[in-house]
Protein backbone atom coordinates (compact mmCIF):
# COMPACT_ATOMS: atom_id res chain seq x y z
CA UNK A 1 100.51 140.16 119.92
CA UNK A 2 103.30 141.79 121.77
CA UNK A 3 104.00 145.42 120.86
CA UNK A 4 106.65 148.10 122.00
CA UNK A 5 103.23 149.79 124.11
CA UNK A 6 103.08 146.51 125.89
CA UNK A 7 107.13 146.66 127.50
CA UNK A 8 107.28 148.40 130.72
CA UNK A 9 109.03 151.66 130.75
CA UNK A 10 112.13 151.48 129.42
CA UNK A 11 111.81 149.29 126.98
CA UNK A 12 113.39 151.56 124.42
CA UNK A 13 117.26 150.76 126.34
CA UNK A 14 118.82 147.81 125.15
CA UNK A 15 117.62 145.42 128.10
CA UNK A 16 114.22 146.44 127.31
CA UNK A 17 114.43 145.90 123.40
CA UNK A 18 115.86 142.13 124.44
CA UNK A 19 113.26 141.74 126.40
CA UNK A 20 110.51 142.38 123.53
CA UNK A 21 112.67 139.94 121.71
CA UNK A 22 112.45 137.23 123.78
CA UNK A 23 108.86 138.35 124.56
CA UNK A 24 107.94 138.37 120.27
CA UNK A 25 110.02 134.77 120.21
CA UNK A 26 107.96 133.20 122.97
CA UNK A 27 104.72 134.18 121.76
CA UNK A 28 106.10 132.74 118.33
CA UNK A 29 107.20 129.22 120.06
CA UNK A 30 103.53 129.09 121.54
CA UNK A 31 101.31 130.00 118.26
CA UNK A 32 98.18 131.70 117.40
CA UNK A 33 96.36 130.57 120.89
CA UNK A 34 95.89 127.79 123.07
CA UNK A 35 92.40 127.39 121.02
CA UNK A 36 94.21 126.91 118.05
CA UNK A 37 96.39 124.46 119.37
CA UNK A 38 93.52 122.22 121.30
CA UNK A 39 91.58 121.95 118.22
CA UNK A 40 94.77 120.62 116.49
CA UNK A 41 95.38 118.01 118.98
CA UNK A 42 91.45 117.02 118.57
CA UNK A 43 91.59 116.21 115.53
CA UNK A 44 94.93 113.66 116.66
CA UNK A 45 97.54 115.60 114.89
CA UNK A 46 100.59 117.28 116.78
CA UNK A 47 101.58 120.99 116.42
CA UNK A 48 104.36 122.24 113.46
CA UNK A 49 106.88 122.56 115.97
CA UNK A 50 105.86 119.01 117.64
CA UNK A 51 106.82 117.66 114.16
CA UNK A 52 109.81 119.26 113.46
CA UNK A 53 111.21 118.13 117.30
CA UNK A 54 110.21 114.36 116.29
CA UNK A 55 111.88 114.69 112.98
CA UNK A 56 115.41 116.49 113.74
CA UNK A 57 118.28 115.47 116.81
CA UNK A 58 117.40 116.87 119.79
CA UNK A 59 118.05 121.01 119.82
CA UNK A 60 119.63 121.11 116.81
CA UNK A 61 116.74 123.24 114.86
CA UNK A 62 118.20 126.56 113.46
CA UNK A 63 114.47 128.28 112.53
CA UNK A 64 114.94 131.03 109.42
CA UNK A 65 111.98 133.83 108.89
CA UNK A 66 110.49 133.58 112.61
CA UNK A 67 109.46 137.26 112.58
CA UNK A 68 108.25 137.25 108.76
CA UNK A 69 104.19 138.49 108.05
CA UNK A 70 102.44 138.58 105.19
CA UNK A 71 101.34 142.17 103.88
CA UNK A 72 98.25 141.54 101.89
CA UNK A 73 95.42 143.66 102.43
CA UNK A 74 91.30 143.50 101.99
CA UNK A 75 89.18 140.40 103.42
CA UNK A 76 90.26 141.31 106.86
CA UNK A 77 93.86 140.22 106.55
CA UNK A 78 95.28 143.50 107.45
CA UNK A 79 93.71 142.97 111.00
CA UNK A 80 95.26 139.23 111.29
CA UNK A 81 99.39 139.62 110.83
CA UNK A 82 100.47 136.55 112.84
CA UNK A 83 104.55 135.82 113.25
CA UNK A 84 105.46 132.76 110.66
CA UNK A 85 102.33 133.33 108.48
CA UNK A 86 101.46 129.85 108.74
CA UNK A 87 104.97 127.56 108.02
CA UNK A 88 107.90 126.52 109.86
CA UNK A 89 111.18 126.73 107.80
CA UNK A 90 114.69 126.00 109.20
CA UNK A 91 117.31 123.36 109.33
CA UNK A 92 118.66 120.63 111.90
CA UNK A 93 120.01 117.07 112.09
CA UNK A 94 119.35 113.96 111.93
CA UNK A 95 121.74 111.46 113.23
CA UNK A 96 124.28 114.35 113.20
CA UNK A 97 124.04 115.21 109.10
CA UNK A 98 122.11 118.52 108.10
CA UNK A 99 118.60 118.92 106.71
CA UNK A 100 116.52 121.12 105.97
CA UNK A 101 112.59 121.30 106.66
CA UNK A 102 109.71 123.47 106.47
CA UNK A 103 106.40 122.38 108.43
CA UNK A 104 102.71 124.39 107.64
CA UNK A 105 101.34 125.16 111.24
CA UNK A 106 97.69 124.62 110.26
CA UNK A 107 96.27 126.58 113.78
CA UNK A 108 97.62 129.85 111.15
CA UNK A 109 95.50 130.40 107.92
CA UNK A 110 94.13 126.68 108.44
CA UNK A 111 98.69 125.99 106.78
CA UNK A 112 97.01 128.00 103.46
CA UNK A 113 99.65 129.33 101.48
CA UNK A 114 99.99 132.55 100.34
CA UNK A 115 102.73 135.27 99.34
CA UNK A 116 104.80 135.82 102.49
CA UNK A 117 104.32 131.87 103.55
CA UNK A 118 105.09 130.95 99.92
CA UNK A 119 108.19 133.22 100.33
CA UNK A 120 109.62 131.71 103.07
CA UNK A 121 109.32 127.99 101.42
CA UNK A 122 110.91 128.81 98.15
CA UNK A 123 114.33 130.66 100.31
CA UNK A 124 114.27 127.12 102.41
CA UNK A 125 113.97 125.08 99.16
CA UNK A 126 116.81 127.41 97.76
CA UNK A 127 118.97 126.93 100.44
CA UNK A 128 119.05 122.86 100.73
CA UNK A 129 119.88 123.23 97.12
CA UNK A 130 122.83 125.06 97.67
CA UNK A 131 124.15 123.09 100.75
CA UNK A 132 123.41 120.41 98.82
CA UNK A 133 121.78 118.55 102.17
CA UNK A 134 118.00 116.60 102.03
CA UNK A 135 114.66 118.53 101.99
CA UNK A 136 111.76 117.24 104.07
CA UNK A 137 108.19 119.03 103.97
CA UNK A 138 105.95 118.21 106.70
CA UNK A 139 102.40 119.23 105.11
CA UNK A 140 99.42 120.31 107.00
CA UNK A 141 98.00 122.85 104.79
CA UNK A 142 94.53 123.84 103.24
CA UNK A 143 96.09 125.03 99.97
CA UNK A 144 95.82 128.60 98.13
CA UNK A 145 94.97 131.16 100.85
CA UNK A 146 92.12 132.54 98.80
CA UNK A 147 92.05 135.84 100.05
CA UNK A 148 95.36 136.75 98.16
CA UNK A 149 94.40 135.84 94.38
CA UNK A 150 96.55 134.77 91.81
CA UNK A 151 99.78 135.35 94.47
CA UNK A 152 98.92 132.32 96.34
CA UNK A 153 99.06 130.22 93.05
CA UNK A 154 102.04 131.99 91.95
CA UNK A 155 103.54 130.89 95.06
CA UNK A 156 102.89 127.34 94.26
CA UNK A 157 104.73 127.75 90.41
CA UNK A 158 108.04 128.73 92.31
CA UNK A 159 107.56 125.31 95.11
CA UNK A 160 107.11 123.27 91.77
CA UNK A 161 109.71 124.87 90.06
CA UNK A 162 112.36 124.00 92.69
CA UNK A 163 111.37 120.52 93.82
CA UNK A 164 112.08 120.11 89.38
CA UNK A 165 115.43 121.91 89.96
CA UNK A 166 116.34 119.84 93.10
CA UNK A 167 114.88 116.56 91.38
CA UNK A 168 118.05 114.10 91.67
CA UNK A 169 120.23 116.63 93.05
CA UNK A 170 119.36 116.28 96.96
CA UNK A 171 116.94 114.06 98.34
CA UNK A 172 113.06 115.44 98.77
CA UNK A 173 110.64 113.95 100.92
CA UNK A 174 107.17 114.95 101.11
CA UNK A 175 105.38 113.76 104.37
CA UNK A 176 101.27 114.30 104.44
CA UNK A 177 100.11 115.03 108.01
CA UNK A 178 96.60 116.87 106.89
CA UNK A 179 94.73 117.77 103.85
CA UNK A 180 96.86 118.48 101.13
CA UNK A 181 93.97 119.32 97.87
CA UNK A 182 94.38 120.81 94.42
CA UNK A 183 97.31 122.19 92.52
CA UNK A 184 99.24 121.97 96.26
CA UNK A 185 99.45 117.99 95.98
CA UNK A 186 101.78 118.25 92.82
CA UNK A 187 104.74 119.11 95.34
CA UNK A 188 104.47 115.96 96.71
CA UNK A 189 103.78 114.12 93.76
CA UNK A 190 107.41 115.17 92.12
CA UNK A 191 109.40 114.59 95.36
CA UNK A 192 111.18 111.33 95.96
CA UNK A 193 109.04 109.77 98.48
CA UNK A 194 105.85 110.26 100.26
CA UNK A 195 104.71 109.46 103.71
CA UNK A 196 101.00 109.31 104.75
CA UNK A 197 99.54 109.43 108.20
CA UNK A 198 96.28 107.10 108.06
CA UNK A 199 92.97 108.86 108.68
CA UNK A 200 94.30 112.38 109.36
CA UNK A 201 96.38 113.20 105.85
CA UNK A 202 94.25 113.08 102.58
CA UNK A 203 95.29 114.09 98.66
CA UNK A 204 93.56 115.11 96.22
CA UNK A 205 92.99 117.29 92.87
CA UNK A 206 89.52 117.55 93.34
CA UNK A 207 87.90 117.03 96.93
CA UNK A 208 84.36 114.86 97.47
CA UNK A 209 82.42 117.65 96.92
CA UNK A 210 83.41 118.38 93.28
CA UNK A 211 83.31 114.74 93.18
CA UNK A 212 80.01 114.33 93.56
CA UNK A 213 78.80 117.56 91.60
CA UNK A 214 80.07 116.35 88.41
CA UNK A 215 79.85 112.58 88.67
CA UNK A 216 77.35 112.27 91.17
CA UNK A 217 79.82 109.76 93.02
CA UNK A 218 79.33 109.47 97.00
CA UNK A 219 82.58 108.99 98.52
CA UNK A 220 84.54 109.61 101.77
CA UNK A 221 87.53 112.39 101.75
CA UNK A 222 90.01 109.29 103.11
CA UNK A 223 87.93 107.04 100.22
CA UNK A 224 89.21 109.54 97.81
CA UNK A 225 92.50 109.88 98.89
CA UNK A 226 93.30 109.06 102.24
CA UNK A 227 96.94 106.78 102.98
CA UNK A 228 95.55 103.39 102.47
CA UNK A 229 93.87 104.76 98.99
CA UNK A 230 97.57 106.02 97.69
CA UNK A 231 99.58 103.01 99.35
CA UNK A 232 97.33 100.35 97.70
CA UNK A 233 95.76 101.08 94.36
CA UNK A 234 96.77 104.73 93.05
CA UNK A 235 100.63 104.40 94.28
CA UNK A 236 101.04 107.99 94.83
CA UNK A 237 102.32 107.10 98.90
CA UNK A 238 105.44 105.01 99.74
CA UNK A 239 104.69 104.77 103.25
CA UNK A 240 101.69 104.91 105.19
CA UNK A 241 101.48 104.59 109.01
CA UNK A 242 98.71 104.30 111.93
CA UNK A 243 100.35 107.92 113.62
CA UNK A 244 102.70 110.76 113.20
CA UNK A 245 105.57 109.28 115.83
CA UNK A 246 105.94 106.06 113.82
CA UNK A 247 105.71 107.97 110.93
CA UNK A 248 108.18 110.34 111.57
CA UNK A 249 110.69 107.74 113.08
CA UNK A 250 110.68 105.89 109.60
CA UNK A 251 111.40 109.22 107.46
CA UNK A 252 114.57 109.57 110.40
CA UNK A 253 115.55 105.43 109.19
CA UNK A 254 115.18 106.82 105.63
CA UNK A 255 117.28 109.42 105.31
CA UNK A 256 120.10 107.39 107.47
CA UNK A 257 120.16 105.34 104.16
CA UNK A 258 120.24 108.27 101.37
CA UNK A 259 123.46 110.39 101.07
CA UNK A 260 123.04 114.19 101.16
CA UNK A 261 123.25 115.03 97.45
CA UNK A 262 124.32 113.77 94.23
CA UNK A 263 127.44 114.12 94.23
CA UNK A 264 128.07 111.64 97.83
CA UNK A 265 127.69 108.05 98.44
CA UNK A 266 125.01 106.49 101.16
CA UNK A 267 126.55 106.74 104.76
CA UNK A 268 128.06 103.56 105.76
CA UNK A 269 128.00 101.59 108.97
CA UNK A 270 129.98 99.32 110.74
CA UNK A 271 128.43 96.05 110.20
CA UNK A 272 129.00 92.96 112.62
CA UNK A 273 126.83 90.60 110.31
CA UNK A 274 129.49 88.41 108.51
CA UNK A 275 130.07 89.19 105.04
CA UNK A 276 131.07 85.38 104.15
CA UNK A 277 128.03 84.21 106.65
CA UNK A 278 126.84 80.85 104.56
CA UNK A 279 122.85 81.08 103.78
CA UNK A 280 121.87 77.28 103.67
CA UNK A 281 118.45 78.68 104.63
CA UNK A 282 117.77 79.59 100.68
CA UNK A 283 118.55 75.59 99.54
CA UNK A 284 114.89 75.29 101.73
CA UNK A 285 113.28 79.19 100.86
CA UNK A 286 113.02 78.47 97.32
CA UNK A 287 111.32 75.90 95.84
CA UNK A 288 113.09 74.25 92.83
CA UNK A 289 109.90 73.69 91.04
CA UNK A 290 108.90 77.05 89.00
CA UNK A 291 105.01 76.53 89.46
CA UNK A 292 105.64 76.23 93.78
CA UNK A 293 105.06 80.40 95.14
CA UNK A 294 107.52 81.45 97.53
CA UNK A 295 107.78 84.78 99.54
CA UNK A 296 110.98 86.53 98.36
CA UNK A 297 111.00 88.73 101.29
CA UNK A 298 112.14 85.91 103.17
CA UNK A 299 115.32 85.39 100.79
CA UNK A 300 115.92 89.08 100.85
CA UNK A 301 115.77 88.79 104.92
CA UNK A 302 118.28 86.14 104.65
CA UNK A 303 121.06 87.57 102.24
CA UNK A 304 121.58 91.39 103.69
CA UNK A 305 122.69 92.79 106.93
CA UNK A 306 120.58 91.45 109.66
CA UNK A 307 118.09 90.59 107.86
CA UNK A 308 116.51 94.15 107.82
CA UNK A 309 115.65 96.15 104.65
CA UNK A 310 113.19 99.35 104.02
CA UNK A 311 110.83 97.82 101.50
CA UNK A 312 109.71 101.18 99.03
CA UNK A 313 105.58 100.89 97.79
CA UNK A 314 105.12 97.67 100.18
CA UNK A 315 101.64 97.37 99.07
CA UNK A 316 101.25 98.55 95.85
CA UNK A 317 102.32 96.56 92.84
CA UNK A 318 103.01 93.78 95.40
CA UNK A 319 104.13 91.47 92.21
CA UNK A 320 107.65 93.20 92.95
CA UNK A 321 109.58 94.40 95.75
CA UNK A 322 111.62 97.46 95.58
CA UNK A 323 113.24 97.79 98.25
CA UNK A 324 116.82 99.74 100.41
CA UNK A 325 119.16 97.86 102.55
CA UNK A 326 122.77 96.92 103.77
CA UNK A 327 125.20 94.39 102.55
CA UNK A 328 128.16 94.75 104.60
CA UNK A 329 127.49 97.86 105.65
CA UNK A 330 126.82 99.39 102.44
CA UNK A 331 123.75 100.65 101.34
CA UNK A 332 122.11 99.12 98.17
CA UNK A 333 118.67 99.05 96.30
CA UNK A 334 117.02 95.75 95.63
CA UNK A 335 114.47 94.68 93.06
CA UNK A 336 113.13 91.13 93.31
CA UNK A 337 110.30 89.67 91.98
CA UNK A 338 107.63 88.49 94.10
CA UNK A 339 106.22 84.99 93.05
CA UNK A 340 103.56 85.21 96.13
CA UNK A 341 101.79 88.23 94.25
CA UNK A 342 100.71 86.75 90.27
CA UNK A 343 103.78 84.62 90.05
CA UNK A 344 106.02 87.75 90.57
CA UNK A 345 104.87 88.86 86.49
CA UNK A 346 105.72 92.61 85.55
CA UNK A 347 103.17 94.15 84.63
CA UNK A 348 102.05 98.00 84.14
CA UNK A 349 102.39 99.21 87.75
CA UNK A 350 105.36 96.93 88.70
CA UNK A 351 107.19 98.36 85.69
CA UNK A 352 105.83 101.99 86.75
CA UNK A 353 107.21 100.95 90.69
CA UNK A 354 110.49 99.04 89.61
CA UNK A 355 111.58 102.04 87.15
CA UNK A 356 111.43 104.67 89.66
CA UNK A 357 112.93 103.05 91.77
CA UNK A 358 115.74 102.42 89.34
CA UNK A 359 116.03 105.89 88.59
CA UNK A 360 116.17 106.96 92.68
CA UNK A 361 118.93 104.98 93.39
CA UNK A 362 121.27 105.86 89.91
CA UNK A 363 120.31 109.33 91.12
CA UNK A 364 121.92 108.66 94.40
CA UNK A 365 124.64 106.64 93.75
CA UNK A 366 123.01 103.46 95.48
CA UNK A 367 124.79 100.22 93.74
CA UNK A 368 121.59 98.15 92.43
CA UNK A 369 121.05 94.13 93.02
CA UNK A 370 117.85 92.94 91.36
CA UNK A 371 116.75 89.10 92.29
CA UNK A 372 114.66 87.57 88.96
CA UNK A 373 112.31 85.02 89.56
CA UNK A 374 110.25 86.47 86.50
CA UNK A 375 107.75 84.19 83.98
CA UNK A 376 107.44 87.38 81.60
CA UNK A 377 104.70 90.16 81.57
CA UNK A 378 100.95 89.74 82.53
CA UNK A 379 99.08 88.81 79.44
CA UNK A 380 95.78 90.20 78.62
CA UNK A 381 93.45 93.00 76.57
CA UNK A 382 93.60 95.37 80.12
CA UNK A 383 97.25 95.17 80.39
CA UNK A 384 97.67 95.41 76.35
CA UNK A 385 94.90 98.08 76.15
CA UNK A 386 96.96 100.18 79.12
CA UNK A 387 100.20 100.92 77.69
CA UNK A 388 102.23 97.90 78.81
CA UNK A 389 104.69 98.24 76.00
CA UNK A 390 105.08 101.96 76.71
CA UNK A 391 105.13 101.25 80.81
CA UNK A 392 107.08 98.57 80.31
CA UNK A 393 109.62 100.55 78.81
CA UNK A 394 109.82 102.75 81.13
CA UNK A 395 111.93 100.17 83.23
CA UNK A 396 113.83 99.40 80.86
CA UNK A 397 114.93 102.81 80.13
CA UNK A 398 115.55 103.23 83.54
CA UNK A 399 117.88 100.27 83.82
CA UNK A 400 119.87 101.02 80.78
CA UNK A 401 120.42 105.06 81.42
CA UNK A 402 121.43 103.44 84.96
CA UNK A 403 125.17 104.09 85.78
CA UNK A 404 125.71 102.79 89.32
CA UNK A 405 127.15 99.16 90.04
CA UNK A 406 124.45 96.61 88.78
CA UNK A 407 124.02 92.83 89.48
CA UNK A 408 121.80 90.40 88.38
CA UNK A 409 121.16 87.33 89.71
CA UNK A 410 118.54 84.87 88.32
CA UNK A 411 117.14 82.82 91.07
CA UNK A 412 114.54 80.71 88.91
CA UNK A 413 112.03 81.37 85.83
CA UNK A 414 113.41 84.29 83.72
CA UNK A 415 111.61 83.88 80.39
CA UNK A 416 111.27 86.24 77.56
CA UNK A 417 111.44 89.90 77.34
CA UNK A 418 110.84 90.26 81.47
CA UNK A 419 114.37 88.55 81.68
CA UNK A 420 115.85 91.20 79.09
CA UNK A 421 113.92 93.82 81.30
CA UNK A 422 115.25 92.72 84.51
CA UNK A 423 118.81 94.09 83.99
CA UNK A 424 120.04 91.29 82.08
CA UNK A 425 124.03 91.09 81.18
CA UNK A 426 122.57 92.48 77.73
CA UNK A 427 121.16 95.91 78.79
CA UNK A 428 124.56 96.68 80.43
CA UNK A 429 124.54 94.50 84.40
CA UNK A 430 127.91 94.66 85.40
CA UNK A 431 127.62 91.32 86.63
CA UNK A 432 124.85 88.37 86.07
CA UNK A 433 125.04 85.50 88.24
CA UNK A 434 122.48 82.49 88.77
CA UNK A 435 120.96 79.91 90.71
CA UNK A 436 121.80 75.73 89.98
CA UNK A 437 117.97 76.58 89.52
CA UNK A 438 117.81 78.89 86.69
CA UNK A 439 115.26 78.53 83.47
CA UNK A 440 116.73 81.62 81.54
CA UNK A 441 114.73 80.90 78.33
CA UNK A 442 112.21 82.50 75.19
CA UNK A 443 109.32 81.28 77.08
CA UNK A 444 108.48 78.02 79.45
CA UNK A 445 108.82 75.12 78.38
CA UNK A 446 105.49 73.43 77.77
CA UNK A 447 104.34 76.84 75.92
CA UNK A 448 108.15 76.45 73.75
CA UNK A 449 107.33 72.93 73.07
CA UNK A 450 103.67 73.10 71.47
CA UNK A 451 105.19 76.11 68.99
CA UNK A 452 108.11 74.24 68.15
CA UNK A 453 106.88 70.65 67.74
CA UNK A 454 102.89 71.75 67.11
CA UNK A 455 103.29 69.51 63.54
CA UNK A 456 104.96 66.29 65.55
CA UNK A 457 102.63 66.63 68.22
CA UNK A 458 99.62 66.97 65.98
CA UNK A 459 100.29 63.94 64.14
CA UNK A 460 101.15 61.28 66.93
CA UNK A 461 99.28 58.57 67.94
CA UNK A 462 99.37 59.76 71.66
CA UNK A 463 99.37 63.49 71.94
CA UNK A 464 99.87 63.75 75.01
CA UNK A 465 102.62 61.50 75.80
CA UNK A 466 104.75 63.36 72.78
CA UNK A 467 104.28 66.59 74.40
CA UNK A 468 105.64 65.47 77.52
CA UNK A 469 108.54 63.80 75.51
CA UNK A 470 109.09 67.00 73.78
CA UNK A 471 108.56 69.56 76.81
CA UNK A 472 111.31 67.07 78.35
CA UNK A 473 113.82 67.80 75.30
CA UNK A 474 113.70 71.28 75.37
CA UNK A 475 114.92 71.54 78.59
CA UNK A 476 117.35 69.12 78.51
CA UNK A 477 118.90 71.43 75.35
CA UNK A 478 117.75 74.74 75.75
CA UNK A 479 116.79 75.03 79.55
CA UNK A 480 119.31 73.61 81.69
CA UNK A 481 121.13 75.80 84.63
CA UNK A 482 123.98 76.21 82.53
CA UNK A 483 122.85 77.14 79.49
CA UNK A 484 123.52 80.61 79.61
CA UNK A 485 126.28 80.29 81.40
CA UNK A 486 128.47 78.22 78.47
CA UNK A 487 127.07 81.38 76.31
CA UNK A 488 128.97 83.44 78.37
CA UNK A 489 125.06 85.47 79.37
CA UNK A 490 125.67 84.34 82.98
CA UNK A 491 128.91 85.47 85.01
CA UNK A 492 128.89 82.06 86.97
CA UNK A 493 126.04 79.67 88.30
CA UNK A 494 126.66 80.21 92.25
CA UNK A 495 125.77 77.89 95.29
CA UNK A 496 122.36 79.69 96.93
CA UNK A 497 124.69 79.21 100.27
CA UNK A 498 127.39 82.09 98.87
CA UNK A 499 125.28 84.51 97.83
CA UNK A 500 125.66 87.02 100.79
CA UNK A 501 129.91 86.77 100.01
CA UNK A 502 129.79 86.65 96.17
CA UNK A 503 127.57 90.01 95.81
CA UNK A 504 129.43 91.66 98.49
CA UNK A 505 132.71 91.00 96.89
CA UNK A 506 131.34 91.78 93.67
CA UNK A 507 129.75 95.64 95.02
CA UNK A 508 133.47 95.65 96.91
CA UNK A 509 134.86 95.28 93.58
CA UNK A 510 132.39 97.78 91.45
CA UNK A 511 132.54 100.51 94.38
CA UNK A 512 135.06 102.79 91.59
CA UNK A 513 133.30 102.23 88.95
CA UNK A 514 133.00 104.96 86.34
CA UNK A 515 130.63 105.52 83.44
CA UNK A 516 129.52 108.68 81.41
CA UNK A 517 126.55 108.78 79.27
CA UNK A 518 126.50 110.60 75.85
CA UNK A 519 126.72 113.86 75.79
CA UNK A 520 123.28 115.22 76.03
CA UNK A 521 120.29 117.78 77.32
CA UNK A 522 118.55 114.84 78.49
CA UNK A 523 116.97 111.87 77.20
CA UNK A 524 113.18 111.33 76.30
CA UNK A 525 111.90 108.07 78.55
CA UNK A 526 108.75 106.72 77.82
CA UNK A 527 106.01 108.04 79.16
């Protein structure tokens, strides 16, 4: 550590006091100790300030609180009062629009937090607020820094407390680079998104060991809650990825499609992909038969700019695809069901998935499109047993609180209360349009047909053949592709071909709209 006894003579004159400045600032840019930093780099992660570099434009990093030490006493800390106290806060750009960060330099305290380090988070998290510009938290830390008591945990009440306050105000994004354990993961967990870095970045309330002390379970820190553990099954990770670069490159493509607060739209871009380009592609994606899968990814790929899209949870709750894009530019959110994934059903985690995602973009005034291909929700005792009703809800709170542009468009099966669900005309879609394939109906029709005609069919001489006769009827009166539309439920039955123009005119058209929601301290979703 660089001290005033350390200068040459005449350090006291100005020259010399700039001279301990720059001599304090470069043994802040370097760390704790080359030690430090090559058992970072062992374990395959990169140093704080090799994060923050990747993340932001190049040189535009404006640090705040270099110089700031903690001033705890007892357990040898008074002897160990390094520059930062373990995090990196500050603010930069990325592709030229401001953000702030703050980055836990694990080689300091292992990233543990504690009073000073807490400090300097909660002034960072303050001041994104203010400028009203995105938050991202590159964590690396070990949790409570024991040796300072209850002011460590304290510490984490005022991080919690702002990430509620920022909640739908500026975008927050959480990205796990190490251990994250205990009370610490609940930042994360009420952010907007969260990144994961396979096999170095783990989460968790309580680690292996505690684990296996009360449930005698055996299991692997990365088992418990590594990326591919939160991507897949728990759902607690948006994006997981193989390193930090990649990682960190797809957190820069995310926040080129979020606007900086509440109260702007998504930055547009000049787009060169026609907005009247014809998609004949669909008549062949999608199948007109309603039993045949299909990968909806594909007619995604086909309708918006390019063909490229950020999809949000890939690979949990695969049975729908939430997902951001372009369309002309623009940015929008998409929600599609997925009939490769249990015939694209809802069920309780795609409800869980689709209505956050719902919420996210009304938040951040991103127009939403959602694509129904939906048979109704996943039957069984599980499902029934788990709250579907109540999770199920949940989405459809989200869609009707919802006051951005919203358009429906029904590409196949939408049966029962999933259709409802799916931001049908009747929970408030600005516009609904649909496929010359469409079944918008109570139920399919072989299920509709033994209710309604159970006596008929019962009694005839050839069950079978009178089931077919009367599956037949139903559709021909109740199931036909425009059905709906004569009711005046569907805006218009559209050629698959024009479906790139007609929703682009249609978000062109719904770009001023304007719609208040009762007056109100807030409303009580589902939980």
């Amino acid at each position: 550590m660089t001290t005033v006894e350390d200068l040459p003579a005449g350090a006291n004159d100005a020259r010399g006091r700039v001279a301990e400045l720059h001599a304090i600032r470069e043994q802040v840019r370097r760390g704790p100790s080359e030690r430090a930093t090559e058992a970072q780099r062992a374990k395959g992660k990169l140093t704080a300030r090799e994060r923050i570099e990747l993340l932001l434009d190049e040189g535009s990093f404006n640090e705040v609180e270099p110089l700031r030490r903690h001033r705890a006493t007892g357990f040898g800390l008074e002897a160990k009062k390094p520059y930062t106290d373990g995090v990196i806060t500050g603010w930069g750009t990325v592709h030229g629009r401001t953000v702030f960060t703050y980055a836990h330099d694990f080689r300091i305290f292992g990233g543990a937090l504690g009073e000073a380090h807490a400090t300097k988070i909660h002034k960072i998290m303050d001041m994104a607020i203010q400028a009203g510009a995105p938050l991202v938290s590159l964590n690396d830390g070990a949790g409570a820094r024991i040796q300072e008591g209850v002011s460590a945990l304290a510490g984490y009440g005022g991080i919690f407390q702002r990430n509620t306050k920022a909640s739908g105000v500026i975008p927050q994004i959480s990205v796990m680079l190490g251990p994250c354990a205990g009370g610490a993961a609940y930042s994360p967990a009420l952010t907007d998104f969260v990144f994961m870095v396979r096999e170095t970045s783990q989460m968790f309330i309580t680690g292996p060991d505690v684990v296996r002390a009360v449930t005698g379970e055996e299991i692997t820190q990365n088992g418990l809650g590594g990326a591919d553990v939160h991507a897949e099954t728990s759902g607690v990770c948006h994006f997981a990825y193989d390193d930090e670069v990649t990682c960190l490159e797809e957190v820069r493509y995310l926040l080129s499609l979020l606007p900086a607060n509440n109260r702007e739209n998504p930055p547009s871009v000049p787009c060169e992909d026609p907005a009247d380009r014809s998609g004949d592609a669909l008549l062949d994606l999608v199948p007109a038969d309603g039993n045949r899968p299909y990968d909806m990814r594909k007619v995604i790929e086909e309708i918006v700019d390019d063909g490229e899209f950020l999809e949000v949870h890939e690979r949990w709750a695969t049975n729908i695809i939430c997902a951001l894009t372009r369309l002309d530019g623009r940015v929008v959110g998409i929600i599609a069901n997925q009939p490769q994934s249990l015939a694209g059903v809802l069920d309780i985690e795609a409800s869980e998935k689709a209505a956050r995602f719902v919420q996210m973009c009304d938040a951040f005034n991103i127009p939403i499109v959602t694509f129904l291909d939906v048979p109704g929700f996943l039957p069984g005792v599980d499902q029934e047993h788990g709250g579907i009703i109540r999770h199920g809800a949940k989405l459809l709170y989200a869609y009707c609180n919802a006051t951005v542009p919203r358009i429906s468009l029904v590409l196949r099966k939408a049966y029962g209360g999933a259709y409802i669900v799916m931001d049908s005309q009747s929970i408030g879609a600005d516009l609904t349009y649909a496929w010359p394939t469409n079944e918008i109906a109570v139920m399919g029709a072989e299920g509709a047909a033994n209710v309604i005609f159970r006596k008929q069919i019962a009694e005839a001489d050839d069950s079978d053949a009178m089931r077919t006769r009367m599956v037949k009827e139903y559709k021909s009166e109740l199931m036909h592709p425009y059905y709906a539309a004569e009711r005046g439920l569907v805006d218009d039955v559209i050629d698959p071909a024009e479906t790139r123009h007609t929703l682009i005119r249609a978000l062109d058209m719904l770009r001023t709209k304007h719609a208040d929601l009762p007056a109100r301290k807030h409303g009580n979703p589902p939980q």
